[in-house]
Protein backbone atom coordinates (compact mmCIF):
# COMPACT_ATOMS: atom_id res chain seq x y z
CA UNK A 1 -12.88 27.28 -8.22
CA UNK A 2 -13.76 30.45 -5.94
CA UNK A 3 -10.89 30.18 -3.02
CA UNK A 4 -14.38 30.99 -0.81
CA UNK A 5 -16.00 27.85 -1.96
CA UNK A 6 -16.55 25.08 0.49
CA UNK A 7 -15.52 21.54 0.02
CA UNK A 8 -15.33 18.57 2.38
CA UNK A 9 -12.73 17.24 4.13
CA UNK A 10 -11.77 14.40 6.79
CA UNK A 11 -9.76 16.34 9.28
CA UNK A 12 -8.14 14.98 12.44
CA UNK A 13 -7.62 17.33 15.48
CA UNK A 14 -6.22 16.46 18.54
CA UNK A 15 -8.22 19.29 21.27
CA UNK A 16 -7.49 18.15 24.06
CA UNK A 17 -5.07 15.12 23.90
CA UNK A 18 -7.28 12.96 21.80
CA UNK A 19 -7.30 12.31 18.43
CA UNK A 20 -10.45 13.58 16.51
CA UNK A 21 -11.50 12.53 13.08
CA UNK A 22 -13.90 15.12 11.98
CA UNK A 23 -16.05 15.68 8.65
CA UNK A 24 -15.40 19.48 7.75
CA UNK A 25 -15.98 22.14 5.05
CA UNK A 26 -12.37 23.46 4.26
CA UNK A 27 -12.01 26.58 1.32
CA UNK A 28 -8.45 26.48 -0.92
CA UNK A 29 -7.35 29.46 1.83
CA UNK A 30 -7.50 26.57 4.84
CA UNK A 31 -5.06 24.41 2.51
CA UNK A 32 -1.52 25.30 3.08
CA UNK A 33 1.31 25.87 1.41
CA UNK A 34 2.45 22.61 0.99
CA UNK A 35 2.99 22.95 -3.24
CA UNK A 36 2.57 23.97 -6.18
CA UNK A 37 0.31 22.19 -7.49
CA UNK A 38 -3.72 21.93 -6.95
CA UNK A 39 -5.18 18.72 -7.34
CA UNK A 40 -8.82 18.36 -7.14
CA UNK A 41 -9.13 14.89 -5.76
CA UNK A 42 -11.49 12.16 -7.46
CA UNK A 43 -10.66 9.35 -5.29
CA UNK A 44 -8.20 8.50 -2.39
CA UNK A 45 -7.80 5.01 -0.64
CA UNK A 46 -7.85 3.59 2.71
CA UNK A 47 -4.41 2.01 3.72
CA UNK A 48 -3.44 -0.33 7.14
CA UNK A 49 -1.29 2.97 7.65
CA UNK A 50 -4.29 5.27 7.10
CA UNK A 51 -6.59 3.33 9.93
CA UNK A 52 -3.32 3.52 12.22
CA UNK A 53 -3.64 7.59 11.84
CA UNK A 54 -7.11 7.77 12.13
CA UNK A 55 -7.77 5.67 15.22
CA UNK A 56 -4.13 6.97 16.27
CA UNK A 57 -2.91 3.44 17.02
CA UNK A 58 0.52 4.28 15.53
CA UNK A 59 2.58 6.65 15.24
CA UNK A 60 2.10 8.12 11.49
CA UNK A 61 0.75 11.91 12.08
CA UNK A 62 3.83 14.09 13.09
CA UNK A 63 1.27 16.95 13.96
CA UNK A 64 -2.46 18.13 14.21
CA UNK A 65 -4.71 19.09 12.78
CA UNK A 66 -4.24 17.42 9.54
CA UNK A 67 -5.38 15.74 6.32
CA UNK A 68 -4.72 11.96 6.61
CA UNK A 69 -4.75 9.66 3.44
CA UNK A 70 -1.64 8.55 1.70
CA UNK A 71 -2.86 8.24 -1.49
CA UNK A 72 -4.75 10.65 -4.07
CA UNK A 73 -5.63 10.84 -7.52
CA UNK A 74 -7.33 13.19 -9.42
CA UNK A 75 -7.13 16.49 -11.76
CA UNK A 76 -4.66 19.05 -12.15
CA UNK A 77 -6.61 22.42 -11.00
CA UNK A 78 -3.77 24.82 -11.41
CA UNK A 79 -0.07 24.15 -11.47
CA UNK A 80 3.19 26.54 -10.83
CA UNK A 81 5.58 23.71 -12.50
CA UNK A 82 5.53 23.17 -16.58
CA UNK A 83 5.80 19.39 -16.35
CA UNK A 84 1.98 19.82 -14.99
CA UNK A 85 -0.86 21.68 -16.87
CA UNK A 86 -4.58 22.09 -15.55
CA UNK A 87 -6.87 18.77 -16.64
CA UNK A 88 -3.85 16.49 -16.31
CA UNK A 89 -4.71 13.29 -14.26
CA UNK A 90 -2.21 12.57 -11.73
CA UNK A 91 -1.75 10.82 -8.10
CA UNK A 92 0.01 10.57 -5.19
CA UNK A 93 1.28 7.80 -3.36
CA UNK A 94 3.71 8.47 0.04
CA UNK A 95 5.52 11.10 -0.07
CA UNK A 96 4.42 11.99 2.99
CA UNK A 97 1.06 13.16 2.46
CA UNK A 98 -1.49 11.64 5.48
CA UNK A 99 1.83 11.92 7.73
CA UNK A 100 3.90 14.84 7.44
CA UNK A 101 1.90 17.02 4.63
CA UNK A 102 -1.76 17.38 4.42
CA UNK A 103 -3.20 14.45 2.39
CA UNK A 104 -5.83 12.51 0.06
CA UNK A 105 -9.03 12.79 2.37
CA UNK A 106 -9.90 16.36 0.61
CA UNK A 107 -11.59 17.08 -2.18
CA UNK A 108 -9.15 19.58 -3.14
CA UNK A 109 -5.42 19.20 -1.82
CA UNK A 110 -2.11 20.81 -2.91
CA UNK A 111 1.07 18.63 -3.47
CA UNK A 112 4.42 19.14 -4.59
CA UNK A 113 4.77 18.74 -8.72
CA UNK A 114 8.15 16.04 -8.11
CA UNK A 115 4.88 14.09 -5.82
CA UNK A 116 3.11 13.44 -8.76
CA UNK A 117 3.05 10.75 -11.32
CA UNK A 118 0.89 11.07 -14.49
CA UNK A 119 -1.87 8.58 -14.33
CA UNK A 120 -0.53 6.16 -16.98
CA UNK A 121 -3.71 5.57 -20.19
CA UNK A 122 -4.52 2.40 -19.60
CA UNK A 123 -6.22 3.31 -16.25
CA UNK A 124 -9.32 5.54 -14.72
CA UNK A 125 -8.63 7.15 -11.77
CA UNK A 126 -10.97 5.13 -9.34
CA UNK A 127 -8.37 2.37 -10.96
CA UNK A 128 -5.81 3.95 -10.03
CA UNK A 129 -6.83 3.99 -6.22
CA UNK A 130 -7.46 0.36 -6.38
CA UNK A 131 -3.81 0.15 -6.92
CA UNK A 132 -2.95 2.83 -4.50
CA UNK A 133 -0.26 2.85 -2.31
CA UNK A 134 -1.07 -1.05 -1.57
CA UNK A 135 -0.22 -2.07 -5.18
CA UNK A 136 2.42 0.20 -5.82
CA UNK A 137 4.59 -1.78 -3.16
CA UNK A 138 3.61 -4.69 -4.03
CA UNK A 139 5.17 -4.05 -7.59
CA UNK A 140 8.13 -2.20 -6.30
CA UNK A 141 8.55 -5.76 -4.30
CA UNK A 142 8.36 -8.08 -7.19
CA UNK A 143 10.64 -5.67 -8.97
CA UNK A 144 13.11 -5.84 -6.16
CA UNK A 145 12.62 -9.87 -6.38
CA UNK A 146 13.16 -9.47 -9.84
CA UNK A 147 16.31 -7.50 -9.30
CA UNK A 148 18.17 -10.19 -7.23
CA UNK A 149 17.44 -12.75 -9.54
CA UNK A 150 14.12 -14.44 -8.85
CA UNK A 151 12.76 -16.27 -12.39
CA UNK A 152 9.85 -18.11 -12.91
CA UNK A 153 9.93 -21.90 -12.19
CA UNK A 154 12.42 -21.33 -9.45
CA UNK A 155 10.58 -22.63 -6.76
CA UNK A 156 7.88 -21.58 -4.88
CA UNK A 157 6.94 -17.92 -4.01
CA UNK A 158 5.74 -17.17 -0.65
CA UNK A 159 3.16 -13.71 -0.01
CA UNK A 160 2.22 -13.30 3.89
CA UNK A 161 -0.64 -11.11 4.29
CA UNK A 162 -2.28 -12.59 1.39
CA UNK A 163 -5.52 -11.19 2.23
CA UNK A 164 -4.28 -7.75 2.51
CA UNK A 165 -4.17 -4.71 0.32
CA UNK A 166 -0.76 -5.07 -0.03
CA UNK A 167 -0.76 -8.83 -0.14
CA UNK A 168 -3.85 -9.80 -2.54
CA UNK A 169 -1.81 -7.39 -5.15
CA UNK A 170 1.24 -9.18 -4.78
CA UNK A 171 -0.04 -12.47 -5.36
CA UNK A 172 -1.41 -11.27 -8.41
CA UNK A 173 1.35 -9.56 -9.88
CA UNK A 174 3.61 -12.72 -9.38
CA UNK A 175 0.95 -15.13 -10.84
CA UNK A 176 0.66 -12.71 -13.56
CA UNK A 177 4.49 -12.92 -13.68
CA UNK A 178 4.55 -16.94 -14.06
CA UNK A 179 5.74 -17.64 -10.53
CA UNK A 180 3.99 -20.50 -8.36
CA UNK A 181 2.51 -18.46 -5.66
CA UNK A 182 1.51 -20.03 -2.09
CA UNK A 183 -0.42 -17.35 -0.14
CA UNK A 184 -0.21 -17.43 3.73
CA UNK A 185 -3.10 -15.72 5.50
CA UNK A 186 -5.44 -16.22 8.69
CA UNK A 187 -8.98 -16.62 6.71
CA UNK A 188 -8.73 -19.95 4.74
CA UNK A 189 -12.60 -18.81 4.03
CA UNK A 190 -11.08 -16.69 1.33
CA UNK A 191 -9.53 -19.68 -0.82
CA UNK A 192 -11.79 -19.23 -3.82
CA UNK A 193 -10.89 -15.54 -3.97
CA UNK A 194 -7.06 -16.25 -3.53
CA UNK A 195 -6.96 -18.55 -6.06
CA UNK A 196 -8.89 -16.81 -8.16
CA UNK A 197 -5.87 -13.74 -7.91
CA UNK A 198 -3.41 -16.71 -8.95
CA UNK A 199 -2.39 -18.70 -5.64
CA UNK A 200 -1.56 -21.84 -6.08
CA UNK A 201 -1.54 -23.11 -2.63
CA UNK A 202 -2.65 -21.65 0.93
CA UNK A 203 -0.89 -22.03 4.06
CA UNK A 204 -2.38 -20.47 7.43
CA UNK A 205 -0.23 -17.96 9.26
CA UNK A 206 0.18 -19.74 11.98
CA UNK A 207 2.73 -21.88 10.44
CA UNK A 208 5.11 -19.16 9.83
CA UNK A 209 4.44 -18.10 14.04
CA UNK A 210 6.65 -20.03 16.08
CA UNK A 211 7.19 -18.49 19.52
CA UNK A 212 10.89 -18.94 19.14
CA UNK A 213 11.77 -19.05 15.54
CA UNK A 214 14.60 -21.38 15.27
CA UNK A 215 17.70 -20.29 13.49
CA UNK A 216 17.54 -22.49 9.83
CA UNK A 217 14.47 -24.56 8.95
CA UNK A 218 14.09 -26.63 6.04
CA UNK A 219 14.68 -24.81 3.22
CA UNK A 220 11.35 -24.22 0.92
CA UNK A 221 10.84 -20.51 -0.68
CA UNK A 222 12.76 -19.28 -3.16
CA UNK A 223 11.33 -16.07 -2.89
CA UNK A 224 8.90 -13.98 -0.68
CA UNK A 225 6.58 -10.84 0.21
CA UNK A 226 6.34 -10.66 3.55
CA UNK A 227 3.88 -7.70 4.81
CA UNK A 228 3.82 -9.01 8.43
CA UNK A 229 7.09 -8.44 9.67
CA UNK A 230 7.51 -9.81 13.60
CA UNK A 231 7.52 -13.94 14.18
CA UNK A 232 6.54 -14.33 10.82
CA UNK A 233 8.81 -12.81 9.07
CA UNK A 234 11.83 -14.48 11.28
CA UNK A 235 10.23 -17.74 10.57
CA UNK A 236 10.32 -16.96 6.74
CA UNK A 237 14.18 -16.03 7.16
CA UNK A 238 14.54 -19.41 8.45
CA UNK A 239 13.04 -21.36 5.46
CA UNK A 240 14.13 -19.62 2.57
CA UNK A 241 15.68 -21.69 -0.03
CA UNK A 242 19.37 -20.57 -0.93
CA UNK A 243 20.37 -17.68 -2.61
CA UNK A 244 16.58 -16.70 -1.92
CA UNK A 245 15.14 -13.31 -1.32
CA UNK A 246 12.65 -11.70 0.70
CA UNK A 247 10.82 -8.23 0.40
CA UNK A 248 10.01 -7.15 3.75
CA UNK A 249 7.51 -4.07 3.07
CA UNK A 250 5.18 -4.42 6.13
CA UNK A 251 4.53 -4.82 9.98
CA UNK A 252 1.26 -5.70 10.35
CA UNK A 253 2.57 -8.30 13.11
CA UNK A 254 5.06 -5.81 14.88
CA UNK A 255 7.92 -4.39 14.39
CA UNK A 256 10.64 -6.82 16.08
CA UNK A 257 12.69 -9.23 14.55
CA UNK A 258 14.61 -11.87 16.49
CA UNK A 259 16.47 -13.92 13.98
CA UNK A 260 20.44 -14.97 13.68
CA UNK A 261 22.51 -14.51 11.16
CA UNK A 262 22.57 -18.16 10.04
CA UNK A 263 20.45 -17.70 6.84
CA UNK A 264 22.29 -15.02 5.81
CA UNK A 265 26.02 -16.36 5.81
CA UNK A 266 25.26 -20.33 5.14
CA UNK A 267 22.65 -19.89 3.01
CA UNK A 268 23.23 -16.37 1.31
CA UNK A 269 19.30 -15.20 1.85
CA UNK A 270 18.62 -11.87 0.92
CA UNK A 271 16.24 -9.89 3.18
CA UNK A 272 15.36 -6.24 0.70
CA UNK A 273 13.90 -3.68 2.78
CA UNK A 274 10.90 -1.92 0.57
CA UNK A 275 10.65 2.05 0.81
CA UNK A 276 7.61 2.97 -1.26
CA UNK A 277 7.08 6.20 0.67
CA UNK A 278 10.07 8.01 -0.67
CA UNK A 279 11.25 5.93 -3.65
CA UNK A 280 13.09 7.69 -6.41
CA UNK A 281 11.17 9.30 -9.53
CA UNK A 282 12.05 6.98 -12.10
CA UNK A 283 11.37 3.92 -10.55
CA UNK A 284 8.59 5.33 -9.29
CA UNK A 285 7.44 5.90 -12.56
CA UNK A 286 8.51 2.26 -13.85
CA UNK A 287 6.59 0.32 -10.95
CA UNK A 288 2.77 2.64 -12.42
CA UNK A 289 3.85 1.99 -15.65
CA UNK A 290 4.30 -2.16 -15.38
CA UNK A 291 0.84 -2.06 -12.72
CA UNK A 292 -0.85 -0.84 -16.30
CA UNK A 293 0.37 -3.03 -18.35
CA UNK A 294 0.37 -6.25 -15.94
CA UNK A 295 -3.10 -5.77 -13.93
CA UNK A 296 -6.03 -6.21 -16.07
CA UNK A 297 -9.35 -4.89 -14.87
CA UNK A 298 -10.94 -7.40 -14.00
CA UNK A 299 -8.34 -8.30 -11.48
CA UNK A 300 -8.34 -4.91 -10.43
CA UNK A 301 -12.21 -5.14 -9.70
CA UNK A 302 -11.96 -8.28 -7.74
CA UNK A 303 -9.17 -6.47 -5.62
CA UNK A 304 -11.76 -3.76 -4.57
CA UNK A 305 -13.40 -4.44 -1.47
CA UNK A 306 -15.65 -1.18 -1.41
CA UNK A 307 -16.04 2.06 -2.74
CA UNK A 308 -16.84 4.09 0.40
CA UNK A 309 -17.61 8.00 1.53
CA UNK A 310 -15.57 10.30 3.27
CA UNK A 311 -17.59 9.95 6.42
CA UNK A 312 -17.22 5.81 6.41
CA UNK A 313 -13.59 6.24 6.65
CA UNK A 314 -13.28 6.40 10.29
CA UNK A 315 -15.79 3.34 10.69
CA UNK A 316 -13.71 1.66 8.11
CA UNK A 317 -10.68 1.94 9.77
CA UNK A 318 -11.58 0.13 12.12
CA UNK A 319 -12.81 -2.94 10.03
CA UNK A 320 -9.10 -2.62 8.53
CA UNK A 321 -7.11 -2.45 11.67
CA UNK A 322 -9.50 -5.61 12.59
CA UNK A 323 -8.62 -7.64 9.77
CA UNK A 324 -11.91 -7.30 8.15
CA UNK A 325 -11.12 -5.88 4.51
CA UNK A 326 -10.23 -8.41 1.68
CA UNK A 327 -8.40 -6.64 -0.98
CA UNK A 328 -8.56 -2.51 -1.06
CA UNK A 329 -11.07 -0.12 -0.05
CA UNK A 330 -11.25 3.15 -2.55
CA UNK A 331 -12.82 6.34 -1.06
CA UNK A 332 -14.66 8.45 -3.02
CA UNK A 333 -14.47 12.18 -2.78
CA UNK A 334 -17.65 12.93 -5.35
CA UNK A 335 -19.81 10.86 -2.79
C-alpha cells in the first residue's frame, strides 16, 4: 500500500473540551509509531469499554486524538519481527490499543509483534471478532475457575451479565464445559436465546441487588462470572457455596464493593480478579486456542448481534451503554 493512500478511520478528538468521534481518511504517515508491525484490519468489535471511550462516559482514553477499539484482527501488511511475516492472520485483544495506543477502528493500524496472537485455523477472522475481547475473558474466567478447582457436577454455576458480550460467552463456554449454568440478567425476554447458549435456569438481577448486602447468605453457587461488579457482585460473595470461586472481570454496575470478610475466612470463597488487558503470552495463547476448539460456529453466530460500519459505531455505542445489544457486535472495516 502507497503510504499516500487514504483509508478510513474512526477518530476521536477532543477540540475544545469535548469528546469528538469523527469518520476520517488517515494515510500509513498519520499512524504512529506505535510498532512494528502493520496490520491491515478486516474486522474490529464493539466492547462496553469501547462505548465508554466513545461517548467518553469513562475514563479509558489517556489522550486525544486517538484510535479507539480494543480489539482487531486482520492481515499482516509488513512486519519488523521474524515471528510475523506479511499475509499472516493475527489479532489484538487489550493491550492497550483503544486506550493508551491507537486501536482497531482503522483500516490499517500498527501494533507491537508481542500484541499479536496468530489467528488459530479453526476460525475466520470476522470469527474471531465475535470472540473478541468479550470471549477472550470469558475463557480466561472459566480457566481461572478451572484453576481453583471448579468440576462439573459441583453445583451450580452462576454468570451475571448473562446478556452481555462478556456474559452470553461465558455461559456458553461453561455449558460447553458440562457445568449447570443459571444466567442472571435484566431481560427475561431473552430466555429462549439463553438457553439456547446452555443456561439452565434464569434468575433476574435484581435478586443479586440488595441495598445492603448482608454479610453471609445461604450458601448456593459453587462457582461464578460476575461482569457486574457493585451490589451484585457483594451479594454473590455472600451466597457462594464453600470453597467456591468467583471471577470478577467486569463493572458494568460500578465499581464499589461493600462486603465483609465473612465469606472469605468461614467459608474460604475465592474472589479471582480477571486481567485480560495485559495477560501473559502463553496463556494468552492457551485461552484462543481452547475458544477454537470449544466454540462451534454456530454458537458463535448466535452470539453476533450485528455486523456494523465504521460510521454506526458511535450510534451503537450508545445502544451498548443502554443495555440494548444481546451478544457481540463485530465492525467491519471493508464496509
Amino acid at each position: 500500500m502507497s503510504v499516500h493512500e487514504p483509508f478510513p478511520a474512526l477518530v476521536l478528538e477532543k477540540p475544545a473540551g469535548t469528546v469528538e468521534p469523527r469518520l476520517r481518511q488517515l494515510r500509513l504517515t498519520d499512524l504512529p509509531e506505535q510498532g512494528e508491525v502493520l496490520v491491515e484490519v478486516a474486522y474490529s468489535s464493539l466492547n462496553y469499554k469501547d462505548g465508554l471511550a466513545v461517548t467518553d462516559r469513562g475514563r479509558i482514553v489517556r489522550g486525544y486524538p486517538i484510535v479507539p477499539g480494543v480489539d482487531l484482527a486482520g492481515r499482516v501488511v509488513s512486519s519488523g519481527d521474524p515471528a510475523l511475516a506479511p499475509g499472516d492472520r493475527v489479532l489484538v485483544t487489550g493491550r492497550g490499543i483503544g486506550e493508551d495506543h491507537w486501536g482497531g477502528y482503522s483500516r490499517y493500524q500498527r501494533v507491537q509483534a508481542e500484541w499479536a496472537v496468530v489467528v488459530p485455523e479453526a476460525l475466520d477472522l470476522r470469527q474471531a471478532m465475535i470472540i473478541g475481547t468479550a470471549g477472550y475473558t470469558a475463557m480466561l474466567s472459566v480457566m481461572t475457575l478451572e484453576a481453583q478447582g471448579l468440576r462439573p457436577g459441583e453445583g451450580e454455576v452462576l454468570v451475571t451479565g448473562a446478556s452481555g458480550g462478556v456474559g452470553s460467552m461465558a455461559v456458553a463456554l461453561l455449558a460447553r464445559a458440562g457445568h449447570r449454568v443459571v444466567a442472571s440478567t435484566g431481560r427475561l425476554s431473552e430466555r429462549d436465546w439463553l438457553e439456547g447458549l446452555g443456561a439452565a435456569a434464569l434468575i433476574h438481577r435484581r435478586e443479586l441487588a440488595e441495598a445492603e448486602p448482608r454479610p453471609l447468605r445461604s450458601e448456593r453457587w459453587a462457582g461464578a462470572v460476575d461482569t457486574v461488579g457493585g451490589t451484585t457482585l457483594a451479594t454473590l460473595i455472600a451466597s457462594m457455596r464453600r470453597h467456591g470461586s468467583i471471577a470478577a472481570c467486569g463493572l458494568a454496575g460500578g465499581p464499589q464493593l461493600a462486603t465483609s470478610v465473612f465469606p472469605f475466612i468461614l467459608r474460604g470463597v475465592n474472589l479471582m480478579g480477571i486481567d485480560s488487558n495485559y495477560c501473559p503470552a502463553p496463556r494468552r495463547l492457551a485461552a484462543w486456542q481452547r475458544l477454537a476448539r470449544d466454540l462451534d460456529v454456530a454458537c458463535l453466530e448466535t452470539l453476533q448481534h450485528a455486523l456494523i460500519p465504521l460510521a454506526a459505531v458511535p450510534a451503537m455505542s450508545e445502544t451498548i451503554l443502554a443495555g440494548g445489544v444481546r451478544g457481540r457486535v463485530v465492525v467491519d472495516l471493508n464496509a
